[in-house]
PDB file of N, CA and C in Angstrom:
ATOM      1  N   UNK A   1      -8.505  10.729  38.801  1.00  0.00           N
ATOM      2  CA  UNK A   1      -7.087  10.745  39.103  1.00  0.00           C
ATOM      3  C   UNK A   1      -6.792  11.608  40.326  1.00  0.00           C
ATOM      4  N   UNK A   2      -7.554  12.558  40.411  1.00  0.00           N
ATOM      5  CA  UNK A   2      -7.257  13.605  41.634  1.00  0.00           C
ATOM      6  C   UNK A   2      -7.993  12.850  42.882  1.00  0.00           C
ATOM      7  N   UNK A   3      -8.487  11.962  42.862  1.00  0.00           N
ATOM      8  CA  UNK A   3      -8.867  10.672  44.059  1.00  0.00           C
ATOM      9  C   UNK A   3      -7.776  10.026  44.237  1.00  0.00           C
ATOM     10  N   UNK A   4      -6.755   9.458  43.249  1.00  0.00           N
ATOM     11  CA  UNK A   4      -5.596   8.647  43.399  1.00  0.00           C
ATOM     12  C   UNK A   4      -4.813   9.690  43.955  1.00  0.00           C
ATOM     13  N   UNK A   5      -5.105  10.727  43.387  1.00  0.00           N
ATOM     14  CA  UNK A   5      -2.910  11.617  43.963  1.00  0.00           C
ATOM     15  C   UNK A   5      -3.521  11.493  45.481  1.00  0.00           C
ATOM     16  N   UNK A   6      -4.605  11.377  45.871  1.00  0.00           N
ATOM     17  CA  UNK A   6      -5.486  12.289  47.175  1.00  0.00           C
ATOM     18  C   UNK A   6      -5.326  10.728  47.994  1.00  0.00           C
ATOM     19  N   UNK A   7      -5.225   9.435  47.711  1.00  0.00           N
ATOM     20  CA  UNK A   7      -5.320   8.749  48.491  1.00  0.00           C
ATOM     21  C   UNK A   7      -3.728   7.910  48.318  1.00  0.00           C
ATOM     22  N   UNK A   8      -3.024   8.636  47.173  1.00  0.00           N
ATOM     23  CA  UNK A   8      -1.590   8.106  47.770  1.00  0.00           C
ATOM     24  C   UNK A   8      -0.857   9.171  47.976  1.00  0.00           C
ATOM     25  N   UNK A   9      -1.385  10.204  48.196  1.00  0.00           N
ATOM     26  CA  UNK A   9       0.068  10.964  49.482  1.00  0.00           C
ATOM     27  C   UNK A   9       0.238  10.824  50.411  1.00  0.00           C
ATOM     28  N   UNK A  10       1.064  11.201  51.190  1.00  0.00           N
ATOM     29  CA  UNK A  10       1.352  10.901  52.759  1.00  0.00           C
ATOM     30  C   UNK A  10       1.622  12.000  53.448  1.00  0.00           C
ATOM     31  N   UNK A  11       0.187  12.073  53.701  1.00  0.00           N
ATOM     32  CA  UNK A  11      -0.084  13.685  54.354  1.00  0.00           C
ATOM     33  C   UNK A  11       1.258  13.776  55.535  1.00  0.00           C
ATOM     34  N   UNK A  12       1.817  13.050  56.527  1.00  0.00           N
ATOM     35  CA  UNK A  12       2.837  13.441  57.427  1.00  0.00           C
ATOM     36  C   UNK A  12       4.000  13.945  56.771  1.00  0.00           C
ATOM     37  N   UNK A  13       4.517  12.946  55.913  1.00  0.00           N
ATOM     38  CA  UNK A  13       5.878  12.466  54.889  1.00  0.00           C
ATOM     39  C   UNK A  13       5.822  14.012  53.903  1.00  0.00           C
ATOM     40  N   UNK A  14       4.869  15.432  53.463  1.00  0.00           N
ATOM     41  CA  UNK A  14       4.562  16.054  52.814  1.00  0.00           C
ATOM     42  C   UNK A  14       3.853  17.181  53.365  1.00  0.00           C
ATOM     43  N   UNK A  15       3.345  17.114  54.358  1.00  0.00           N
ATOM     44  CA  UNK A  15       2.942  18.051  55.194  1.00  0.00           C
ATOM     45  C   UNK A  15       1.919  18.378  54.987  1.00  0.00           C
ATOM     46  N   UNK A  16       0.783  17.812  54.480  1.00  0.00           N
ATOM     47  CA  UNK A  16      -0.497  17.894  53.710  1.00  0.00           C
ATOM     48  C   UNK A  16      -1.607  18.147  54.901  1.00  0.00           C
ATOM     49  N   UNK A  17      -1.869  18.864  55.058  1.00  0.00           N
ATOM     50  CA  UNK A  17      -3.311  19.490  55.845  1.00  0.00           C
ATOM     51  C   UNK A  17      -4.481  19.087  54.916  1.00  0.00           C
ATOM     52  N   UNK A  18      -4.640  19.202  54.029  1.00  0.00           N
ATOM     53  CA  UNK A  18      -5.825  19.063  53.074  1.00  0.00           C
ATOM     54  C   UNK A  18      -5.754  19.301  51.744  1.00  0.00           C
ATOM     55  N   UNK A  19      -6.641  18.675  50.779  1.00  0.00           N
ATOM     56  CA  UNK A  19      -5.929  18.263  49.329  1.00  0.00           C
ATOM     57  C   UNK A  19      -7.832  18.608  48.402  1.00  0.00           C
ATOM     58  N   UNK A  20      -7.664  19.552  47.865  1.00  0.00           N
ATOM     59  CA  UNK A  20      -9.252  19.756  47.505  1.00  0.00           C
ATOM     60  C   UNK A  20      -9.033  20.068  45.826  1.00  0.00           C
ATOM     61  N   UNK A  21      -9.922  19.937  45.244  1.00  0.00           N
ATOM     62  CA  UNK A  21     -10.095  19.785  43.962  1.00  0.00           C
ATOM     63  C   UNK A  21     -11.000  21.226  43.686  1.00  0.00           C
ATOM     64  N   UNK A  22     -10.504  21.935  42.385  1.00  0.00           N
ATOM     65  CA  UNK A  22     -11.386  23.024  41.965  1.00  0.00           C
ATOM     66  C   UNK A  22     -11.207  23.235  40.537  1.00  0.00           C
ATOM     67  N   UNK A  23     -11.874  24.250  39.758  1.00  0.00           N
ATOM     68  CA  UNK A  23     -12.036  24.268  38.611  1.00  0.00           C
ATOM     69  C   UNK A  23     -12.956  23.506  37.181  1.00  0.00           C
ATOM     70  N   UNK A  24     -12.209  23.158  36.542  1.00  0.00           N
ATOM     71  CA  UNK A  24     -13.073  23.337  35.543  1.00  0.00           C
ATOM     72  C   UNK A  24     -13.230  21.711  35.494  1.00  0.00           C
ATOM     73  N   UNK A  25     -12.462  20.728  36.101  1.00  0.00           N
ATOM     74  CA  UNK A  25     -12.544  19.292  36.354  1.00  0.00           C
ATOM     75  C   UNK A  25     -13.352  18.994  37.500  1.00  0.00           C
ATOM     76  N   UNK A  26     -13.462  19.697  39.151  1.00  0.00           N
ATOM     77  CA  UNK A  26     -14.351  19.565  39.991  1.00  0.00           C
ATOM     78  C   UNK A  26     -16.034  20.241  39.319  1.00  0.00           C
ATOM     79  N   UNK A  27     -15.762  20.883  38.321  1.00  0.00           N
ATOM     80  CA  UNK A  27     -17.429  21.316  38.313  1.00  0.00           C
ATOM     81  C   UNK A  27     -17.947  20.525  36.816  1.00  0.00           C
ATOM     82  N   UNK A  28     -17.443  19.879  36.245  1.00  0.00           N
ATOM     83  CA  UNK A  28     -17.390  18.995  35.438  1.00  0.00           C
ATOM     84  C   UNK A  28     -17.417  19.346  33.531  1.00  0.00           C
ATOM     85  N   UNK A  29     -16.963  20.372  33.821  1.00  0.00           N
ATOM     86  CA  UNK A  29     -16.775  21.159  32.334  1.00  0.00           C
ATOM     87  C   UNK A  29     -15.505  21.072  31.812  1.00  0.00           C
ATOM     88  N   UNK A  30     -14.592  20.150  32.096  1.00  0.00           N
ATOM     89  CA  UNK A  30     -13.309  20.164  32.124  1.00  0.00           C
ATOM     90  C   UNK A  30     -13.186  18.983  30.493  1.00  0.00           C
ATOM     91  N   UNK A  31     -12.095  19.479  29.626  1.00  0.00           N
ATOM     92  CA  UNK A  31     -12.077  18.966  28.225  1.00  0.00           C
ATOM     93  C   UNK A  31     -10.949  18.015  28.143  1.00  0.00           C
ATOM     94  N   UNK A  32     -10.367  17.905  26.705  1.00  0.00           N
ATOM     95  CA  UNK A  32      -9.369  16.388  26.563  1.00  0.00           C
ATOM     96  C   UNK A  32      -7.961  17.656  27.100  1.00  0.00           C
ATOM     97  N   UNK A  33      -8.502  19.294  27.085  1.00  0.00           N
ATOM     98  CA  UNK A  33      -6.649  19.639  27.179  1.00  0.00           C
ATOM     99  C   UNK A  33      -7.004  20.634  28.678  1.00  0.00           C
ATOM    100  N   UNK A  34      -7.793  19.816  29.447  1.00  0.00           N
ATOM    101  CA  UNK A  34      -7.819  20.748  30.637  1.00  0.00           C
ATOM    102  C   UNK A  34      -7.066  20.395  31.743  1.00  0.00           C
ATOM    103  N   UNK A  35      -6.093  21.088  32.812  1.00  0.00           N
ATOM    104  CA  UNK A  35      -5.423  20.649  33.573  1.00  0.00           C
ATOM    105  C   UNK A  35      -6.524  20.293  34.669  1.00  0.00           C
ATOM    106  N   UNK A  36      -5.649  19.371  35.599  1.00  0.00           N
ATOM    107  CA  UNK A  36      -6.626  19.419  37.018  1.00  0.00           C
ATOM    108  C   UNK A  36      -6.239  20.407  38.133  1.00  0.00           C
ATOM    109  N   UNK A  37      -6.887  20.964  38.315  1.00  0.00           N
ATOM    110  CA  UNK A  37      -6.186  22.352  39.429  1.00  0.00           C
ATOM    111  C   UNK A  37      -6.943  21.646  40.611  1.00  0.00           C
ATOM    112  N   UNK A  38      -5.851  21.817  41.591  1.00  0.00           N
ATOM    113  CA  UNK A  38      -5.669  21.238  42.924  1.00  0.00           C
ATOM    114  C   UNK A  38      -5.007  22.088  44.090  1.00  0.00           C
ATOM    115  N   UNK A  39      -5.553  22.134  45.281  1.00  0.00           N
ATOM    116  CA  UNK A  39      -5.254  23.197  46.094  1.00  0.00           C
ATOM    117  C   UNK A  39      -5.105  22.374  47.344  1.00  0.00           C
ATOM    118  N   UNK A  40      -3.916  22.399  48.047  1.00  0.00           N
ATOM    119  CA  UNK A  40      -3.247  21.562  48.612  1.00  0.00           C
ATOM    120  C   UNK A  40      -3.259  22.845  50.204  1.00  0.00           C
ATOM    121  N   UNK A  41      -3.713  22.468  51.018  1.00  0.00           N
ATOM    122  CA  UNK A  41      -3.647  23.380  52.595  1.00  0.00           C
ATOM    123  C   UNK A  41      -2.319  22.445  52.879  1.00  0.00           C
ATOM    124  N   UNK A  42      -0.999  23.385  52.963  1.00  0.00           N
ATOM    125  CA  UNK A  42      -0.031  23.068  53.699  1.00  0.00           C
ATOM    126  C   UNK A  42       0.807  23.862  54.843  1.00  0.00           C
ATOM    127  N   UNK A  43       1.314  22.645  55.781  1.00  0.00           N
ATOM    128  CA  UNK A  43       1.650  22.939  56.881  1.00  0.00           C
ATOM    129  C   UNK A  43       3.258  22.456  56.836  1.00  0.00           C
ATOM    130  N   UNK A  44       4.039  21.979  56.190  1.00  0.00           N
ATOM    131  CA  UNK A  44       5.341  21.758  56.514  1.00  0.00           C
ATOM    132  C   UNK A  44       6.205  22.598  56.325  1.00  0.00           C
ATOM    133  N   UNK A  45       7.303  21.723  56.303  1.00  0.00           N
ATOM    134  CA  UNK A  45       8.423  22.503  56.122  1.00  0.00           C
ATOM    135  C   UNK A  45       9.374  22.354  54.613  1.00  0.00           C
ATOM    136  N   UNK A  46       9.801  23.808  54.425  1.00  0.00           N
ATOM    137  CA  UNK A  46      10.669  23.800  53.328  1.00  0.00           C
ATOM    138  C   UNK A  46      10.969  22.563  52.848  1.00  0.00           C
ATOM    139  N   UNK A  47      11.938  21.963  53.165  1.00  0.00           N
ATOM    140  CA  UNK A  47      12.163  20.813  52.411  1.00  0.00           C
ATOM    141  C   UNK A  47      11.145  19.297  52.028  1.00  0.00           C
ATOM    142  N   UNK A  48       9.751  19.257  53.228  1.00  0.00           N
ATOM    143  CA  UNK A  48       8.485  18.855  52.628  1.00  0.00           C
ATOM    144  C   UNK A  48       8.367  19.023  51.257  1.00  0.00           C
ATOM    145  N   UNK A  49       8.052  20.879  51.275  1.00  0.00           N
ATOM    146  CA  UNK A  49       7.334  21.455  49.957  1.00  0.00           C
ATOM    147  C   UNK A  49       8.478  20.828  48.835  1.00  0.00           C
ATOM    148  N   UNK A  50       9.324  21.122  48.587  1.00  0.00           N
ATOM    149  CA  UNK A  50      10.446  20.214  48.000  1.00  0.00           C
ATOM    150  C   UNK A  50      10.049  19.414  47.073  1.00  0.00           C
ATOM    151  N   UNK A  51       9.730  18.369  48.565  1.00  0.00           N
ATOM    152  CA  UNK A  51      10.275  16.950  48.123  1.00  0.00           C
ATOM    153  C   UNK A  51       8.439  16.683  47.468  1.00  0.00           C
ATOM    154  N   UNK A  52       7.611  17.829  48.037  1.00  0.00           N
ATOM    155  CA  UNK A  52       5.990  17.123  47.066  1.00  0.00           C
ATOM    156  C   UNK A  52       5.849  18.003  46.101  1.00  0.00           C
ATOM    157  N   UNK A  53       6.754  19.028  45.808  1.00  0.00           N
ATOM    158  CA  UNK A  53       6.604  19.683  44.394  1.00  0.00           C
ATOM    159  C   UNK A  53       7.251  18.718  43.426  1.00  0.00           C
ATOM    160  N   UNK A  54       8.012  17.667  43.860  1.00  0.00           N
ATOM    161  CA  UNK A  54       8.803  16.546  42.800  1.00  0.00           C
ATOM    162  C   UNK A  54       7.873  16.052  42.363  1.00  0.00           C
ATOM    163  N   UNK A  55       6.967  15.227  44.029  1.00  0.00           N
ATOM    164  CA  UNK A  55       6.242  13.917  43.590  1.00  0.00           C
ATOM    165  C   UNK A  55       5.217  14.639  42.946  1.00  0.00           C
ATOM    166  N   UNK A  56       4.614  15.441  43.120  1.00  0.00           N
ATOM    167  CA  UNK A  56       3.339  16.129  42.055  1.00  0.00           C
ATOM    168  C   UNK A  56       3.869  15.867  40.756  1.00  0.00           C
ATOM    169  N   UNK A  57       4.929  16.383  40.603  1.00  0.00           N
ATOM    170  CA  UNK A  57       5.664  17.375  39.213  1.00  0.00           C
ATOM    171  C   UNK A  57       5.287  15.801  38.055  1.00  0.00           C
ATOM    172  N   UNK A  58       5.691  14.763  39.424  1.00  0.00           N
ATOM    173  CA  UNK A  58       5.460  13.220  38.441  1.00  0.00           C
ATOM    174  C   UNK A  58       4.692  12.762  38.113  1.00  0.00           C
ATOM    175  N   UNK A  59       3.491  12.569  38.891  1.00  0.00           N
ATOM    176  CA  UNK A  59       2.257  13.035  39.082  1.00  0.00           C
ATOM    177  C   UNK A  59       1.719  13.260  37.528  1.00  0.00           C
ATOM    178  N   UNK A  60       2.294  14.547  37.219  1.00  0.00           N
ATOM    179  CA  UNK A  60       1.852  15.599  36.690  1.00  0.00           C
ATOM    180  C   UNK A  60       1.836  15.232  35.102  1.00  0.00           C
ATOM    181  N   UNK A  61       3.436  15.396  34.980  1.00  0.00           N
ATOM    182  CA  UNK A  61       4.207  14.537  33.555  1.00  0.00           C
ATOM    183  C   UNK A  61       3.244  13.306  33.035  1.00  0.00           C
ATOM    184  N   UNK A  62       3.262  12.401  33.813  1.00  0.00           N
ATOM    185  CA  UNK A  62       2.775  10.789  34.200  1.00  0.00           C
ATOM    186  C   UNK A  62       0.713  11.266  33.441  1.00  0.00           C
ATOM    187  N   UNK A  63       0.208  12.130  34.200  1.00  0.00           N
ATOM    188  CA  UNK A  63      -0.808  12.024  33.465  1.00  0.00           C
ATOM    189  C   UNK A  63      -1.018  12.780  32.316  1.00  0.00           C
ATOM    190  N   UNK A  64      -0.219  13.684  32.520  1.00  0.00           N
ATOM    191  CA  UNK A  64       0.019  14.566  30.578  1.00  0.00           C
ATOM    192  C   UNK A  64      -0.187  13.358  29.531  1.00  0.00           C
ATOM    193  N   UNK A  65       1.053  12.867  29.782  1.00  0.00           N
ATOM    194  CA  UNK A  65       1.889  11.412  28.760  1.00  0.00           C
ATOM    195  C   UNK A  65       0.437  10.437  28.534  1.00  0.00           C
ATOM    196  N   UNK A  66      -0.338  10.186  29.618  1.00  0.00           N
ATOM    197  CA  UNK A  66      -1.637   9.548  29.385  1.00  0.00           C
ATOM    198  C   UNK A  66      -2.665   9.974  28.800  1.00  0.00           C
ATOM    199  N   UNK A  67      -2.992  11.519  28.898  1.00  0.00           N
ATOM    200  CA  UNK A  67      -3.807  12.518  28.309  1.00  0.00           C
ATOM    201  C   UNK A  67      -3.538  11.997  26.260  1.00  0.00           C
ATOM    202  N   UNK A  68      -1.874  12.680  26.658  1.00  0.00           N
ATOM    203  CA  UNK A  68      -1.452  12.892  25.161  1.00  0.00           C
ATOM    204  C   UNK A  68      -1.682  11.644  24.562  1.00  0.00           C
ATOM    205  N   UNK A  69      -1.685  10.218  24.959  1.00  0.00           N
ATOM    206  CA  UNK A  69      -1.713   8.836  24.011  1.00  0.00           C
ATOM    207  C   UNK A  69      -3.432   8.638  24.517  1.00  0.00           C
ATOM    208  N   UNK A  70      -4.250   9.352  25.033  1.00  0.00           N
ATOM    209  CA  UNK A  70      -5.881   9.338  24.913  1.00  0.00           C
ATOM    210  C   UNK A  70      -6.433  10.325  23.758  1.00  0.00           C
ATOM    211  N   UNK A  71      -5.966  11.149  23.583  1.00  0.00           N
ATOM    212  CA  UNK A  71      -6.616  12.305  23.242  1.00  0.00           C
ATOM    213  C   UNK A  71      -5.684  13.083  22.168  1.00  0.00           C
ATOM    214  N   UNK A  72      -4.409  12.705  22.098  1.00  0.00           N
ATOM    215  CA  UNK A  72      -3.402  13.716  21.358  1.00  0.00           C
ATOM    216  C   UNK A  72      -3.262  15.103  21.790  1.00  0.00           C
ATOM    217  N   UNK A  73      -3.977  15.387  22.920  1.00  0.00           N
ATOM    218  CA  UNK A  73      -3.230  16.833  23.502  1.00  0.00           C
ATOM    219  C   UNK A  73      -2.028  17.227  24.077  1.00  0.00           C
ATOM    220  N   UNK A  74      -0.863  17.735  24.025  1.00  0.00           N
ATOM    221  CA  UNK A  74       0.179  17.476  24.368  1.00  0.00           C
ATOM    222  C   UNK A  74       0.538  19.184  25.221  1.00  0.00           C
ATOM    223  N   UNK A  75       0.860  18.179  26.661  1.00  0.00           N
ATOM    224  CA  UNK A  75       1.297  19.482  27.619  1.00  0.00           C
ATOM    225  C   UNK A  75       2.453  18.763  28.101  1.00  0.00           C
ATOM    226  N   UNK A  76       2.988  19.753  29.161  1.00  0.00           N
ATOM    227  CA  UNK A  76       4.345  19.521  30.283  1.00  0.00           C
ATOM    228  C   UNK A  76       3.867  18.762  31.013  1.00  0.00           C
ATOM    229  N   UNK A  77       2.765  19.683  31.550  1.00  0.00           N
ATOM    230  CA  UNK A  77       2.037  18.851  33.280  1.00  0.00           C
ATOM    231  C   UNK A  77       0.305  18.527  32.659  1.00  0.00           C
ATOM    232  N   UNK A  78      -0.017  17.728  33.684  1.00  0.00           N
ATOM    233  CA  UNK A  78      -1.588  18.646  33.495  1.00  0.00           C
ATOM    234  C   UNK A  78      -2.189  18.543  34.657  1.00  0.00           C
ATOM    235  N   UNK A  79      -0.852  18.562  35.969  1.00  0.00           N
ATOM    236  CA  UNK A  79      -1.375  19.347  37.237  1.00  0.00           C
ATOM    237  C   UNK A  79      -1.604  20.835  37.398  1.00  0.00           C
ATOM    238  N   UNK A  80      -2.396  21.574  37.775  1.00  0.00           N
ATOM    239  CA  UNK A  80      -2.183  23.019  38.460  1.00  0.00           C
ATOM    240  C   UNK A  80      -2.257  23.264  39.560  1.00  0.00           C
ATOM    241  N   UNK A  81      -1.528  22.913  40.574  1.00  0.00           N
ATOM    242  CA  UNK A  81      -1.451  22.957  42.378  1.00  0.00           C
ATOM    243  C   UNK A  81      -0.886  24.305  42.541  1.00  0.00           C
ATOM    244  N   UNK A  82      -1.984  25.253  43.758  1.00  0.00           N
ATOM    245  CA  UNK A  82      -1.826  25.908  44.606  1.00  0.00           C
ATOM    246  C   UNK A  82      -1.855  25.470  45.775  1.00  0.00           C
ATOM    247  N   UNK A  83      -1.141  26.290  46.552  1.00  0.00           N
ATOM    248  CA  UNK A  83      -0.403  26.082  47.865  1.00  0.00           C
ATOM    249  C   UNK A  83      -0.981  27.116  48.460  1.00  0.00           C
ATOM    250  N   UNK A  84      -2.072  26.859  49.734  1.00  0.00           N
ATOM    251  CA  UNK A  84      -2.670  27.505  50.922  1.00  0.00           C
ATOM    252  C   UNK A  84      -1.803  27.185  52.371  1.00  0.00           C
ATOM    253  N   UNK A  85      -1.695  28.357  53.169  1.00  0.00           N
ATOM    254  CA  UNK A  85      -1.320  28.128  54.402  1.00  0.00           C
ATOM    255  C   UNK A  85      -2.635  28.583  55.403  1.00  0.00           C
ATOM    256  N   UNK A  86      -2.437  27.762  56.622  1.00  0.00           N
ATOM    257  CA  UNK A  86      -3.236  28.826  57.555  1.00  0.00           C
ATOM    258  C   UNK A  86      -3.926  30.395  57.500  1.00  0.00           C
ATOM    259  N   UNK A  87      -2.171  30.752  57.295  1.00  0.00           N
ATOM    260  CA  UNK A  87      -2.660  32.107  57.034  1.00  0.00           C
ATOM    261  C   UNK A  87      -3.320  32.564  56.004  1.00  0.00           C
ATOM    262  N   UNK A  88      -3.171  31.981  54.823  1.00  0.00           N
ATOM    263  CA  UNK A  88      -4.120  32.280  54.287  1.00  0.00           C
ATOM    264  C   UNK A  88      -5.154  31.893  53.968  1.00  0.00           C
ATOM    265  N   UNK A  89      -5.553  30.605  54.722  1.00  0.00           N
ATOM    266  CA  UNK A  89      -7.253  30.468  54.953  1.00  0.00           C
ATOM    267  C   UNK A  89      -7.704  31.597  56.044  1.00  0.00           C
ATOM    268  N   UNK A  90      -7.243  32.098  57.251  1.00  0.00           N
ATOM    269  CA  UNK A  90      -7.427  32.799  57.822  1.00  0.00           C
ATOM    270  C   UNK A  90      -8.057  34.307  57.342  1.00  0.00           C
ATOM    271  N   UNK A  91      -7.094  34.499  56.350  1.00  0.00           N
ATOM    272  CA  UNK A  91      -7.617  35.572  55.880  1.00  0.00           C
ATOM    273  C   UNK A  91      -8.390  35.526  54.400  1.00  0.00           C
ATOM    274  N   UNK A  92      -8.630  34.542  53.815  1.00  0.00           N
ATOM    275  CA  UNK A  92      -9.405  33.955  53.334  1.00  0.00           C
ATOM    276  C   UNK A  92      -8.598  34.713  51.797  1.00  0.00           C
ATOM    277  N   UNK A  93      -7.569  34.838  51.355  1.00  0.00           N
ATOM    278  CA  UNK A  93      -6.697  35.336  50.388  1.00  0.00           C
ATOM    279  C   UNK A  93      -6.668  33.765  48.938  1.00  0.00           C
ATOM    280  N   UNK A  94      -6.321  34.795  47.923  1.00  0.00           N
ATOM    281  CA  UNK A  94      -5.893  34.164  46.437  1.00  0.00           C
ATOM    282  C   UNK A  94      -7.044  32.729  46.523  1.00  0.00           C
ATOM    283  N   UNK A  95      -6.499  31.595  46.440  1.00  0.00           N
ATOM    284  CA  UNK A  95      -7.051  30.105  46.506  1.00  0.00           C
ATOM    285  C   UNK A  95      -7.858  30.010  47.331  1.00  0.00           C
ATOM    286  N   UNK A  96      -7.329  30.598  48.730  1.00  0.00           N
ATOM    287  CA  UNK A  96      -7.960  30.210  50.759  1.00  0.00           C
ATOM    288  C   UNK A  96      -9.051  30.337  50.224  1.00  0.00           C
ATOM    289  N   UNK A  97     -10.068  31.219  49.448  1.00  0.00           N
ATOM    290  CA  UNK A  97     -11.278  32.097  49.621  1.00  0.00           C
ATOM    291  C   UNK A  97     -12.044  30.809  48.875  1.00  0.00           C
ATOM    292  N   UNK A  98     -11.414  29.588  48.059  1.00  0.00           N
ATOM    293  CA  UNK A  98     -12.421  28.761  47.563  1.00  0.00           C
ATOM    294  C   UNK A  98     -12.987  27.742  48.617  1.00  0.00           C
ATOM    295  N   UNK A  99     -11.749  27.556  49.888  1.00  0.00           N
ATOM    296  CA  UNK A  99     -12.131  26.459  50.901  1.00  0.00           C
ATOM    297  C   UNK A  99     -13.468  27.018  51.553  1.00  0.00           C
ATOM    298  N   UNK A 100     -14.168  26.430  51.709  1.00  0.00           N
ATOM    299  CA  UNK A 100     -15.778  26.740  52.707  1.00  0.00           C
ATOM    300  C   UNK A 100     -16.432  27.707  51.848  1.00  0.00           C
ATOM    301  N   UNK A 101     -16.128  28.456  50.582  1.00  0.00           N
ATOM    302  CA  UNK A 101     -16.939  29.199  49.895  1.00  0.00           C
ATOM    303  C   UNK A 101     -18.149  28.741  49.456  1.00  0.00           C
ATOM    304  N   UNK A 102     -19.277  29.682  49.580  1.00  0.00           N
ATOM    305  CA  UNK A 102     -20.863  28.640  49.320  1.00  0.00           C
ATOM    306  C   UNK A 102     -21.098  28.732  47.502  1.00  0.00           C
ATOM    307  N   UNK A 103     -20.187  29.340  46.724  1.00  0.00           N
ATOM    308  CA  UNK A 103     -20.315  29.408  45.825  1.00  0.00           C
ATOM    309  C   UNK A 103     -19.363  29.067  44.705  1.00  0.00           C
ATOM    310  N   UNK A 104     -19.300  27.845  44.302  1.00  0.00           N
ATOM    311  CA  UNK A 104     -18.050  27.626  43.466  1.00  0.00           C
ATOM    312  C   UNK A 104     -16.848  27.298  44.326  1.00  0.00           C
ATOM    313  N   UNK A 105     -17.160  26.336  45.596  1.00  0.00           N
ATOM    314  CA  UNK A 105     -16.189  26.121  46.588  1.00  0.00           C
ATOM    315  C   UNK A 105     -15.715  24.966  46.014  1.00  0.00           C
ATOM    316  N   UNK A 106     -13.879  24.522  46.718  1.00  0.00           N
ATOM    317  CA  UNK A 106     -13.591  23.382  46.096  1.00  0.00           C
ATOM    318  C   UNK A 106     -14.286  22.263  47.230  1.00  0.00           C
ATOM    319  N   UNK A 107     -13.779  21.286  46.558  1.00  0.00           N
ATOM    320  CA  UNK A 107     -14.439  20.325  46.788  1.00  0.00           C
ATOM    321  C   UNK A 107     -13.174  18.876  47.723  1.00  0.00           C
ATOM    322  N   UNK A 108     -13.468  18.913  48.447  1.00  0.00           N
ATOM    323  CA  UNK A 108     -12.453  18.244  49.128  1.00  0.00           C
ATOM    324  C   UNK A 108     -12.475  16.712  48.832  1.00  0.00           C
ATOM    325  N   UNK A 109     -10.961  16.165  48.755  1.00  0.00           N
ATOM    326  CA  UNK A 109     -10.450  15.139  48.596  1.00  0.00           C
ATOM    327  C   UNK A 109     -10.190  14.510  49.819  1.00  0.00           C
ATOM    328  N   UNK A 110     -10.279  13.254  50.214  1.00  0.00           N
ATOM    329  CA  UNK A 110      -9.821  12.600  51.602  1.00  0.00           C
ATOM    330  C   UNK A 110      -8.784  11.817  51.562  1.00  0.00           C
ATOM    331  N   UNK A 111      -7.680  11.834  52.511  1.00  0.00           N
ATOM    332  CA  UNK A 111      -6.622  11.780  52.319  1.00  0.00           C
ATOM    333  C   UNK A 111      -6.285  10.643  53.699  1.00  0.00           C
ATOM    334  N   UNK A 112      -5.186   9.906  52.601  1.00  0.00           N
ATOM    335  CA  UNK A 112      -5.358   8.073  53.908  1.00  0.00           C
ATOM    336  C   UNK A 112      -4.430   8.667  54.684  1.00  0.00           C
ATOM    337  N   UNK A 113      -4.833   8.210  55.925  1.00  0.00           N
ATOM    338  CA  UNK A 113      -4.112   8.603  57.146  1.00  0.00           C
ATOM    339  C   UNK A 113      -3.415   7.781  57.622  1.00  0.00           C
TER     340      UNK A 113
END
């Protein structure tokens, strides 16, 4: 599923620099009640972040609701998106420090252009 959110966003329309996958679903230990944590390098503007904290949020709901009628686990979301800027890949802070890390780095998603 984190291939689908990754090949239908619209990196311009959202401001998406890069869309990488980490945790306990990229390293494949991930269970019927595990979220997908996703780390999104963004570059837009305020009202971007906005308008893709919605479309995630649906995203989000949308695969809970599928989880819960697979498995009977019942959450809100079962997205977990952090938000990287430049600056903080730069300084390689909170999330930044998983991009290019040789150890337990995320794992990047490719995103249609």
């Amino acid at each position: 599923m984190a291939k689908c959110i990754a090949e239908s966003i619209q990196p311009d329309r959202f401001g998406v620099w890069g869309l990488y996958l980490i945790g306990s679903v990229k390293n494949g230990t991930a269970g019927p009640a595990s979220d997908i944590d996703l780390l999104i390098h963004f570059r837009g503007s305020v009202p971007q972040m906005r308008e893709l904290q919605c479309w995630l949020d649906g995203w989000g709901q949308c695969l809970a609701e599928t989880n819960r009628l697979r498995t009977g686990e019942i959450c809100d979301t079962l997205l977990d998106v952090h938000f990287v800027t430049d600056e903080n890949i730069k300084n390689q802070s909170s999330f930044a420090s998983h991009i290019g890390a040789v150890t337990d780095g995320a794992r990047p998603l490719f995103l249609k252009t």
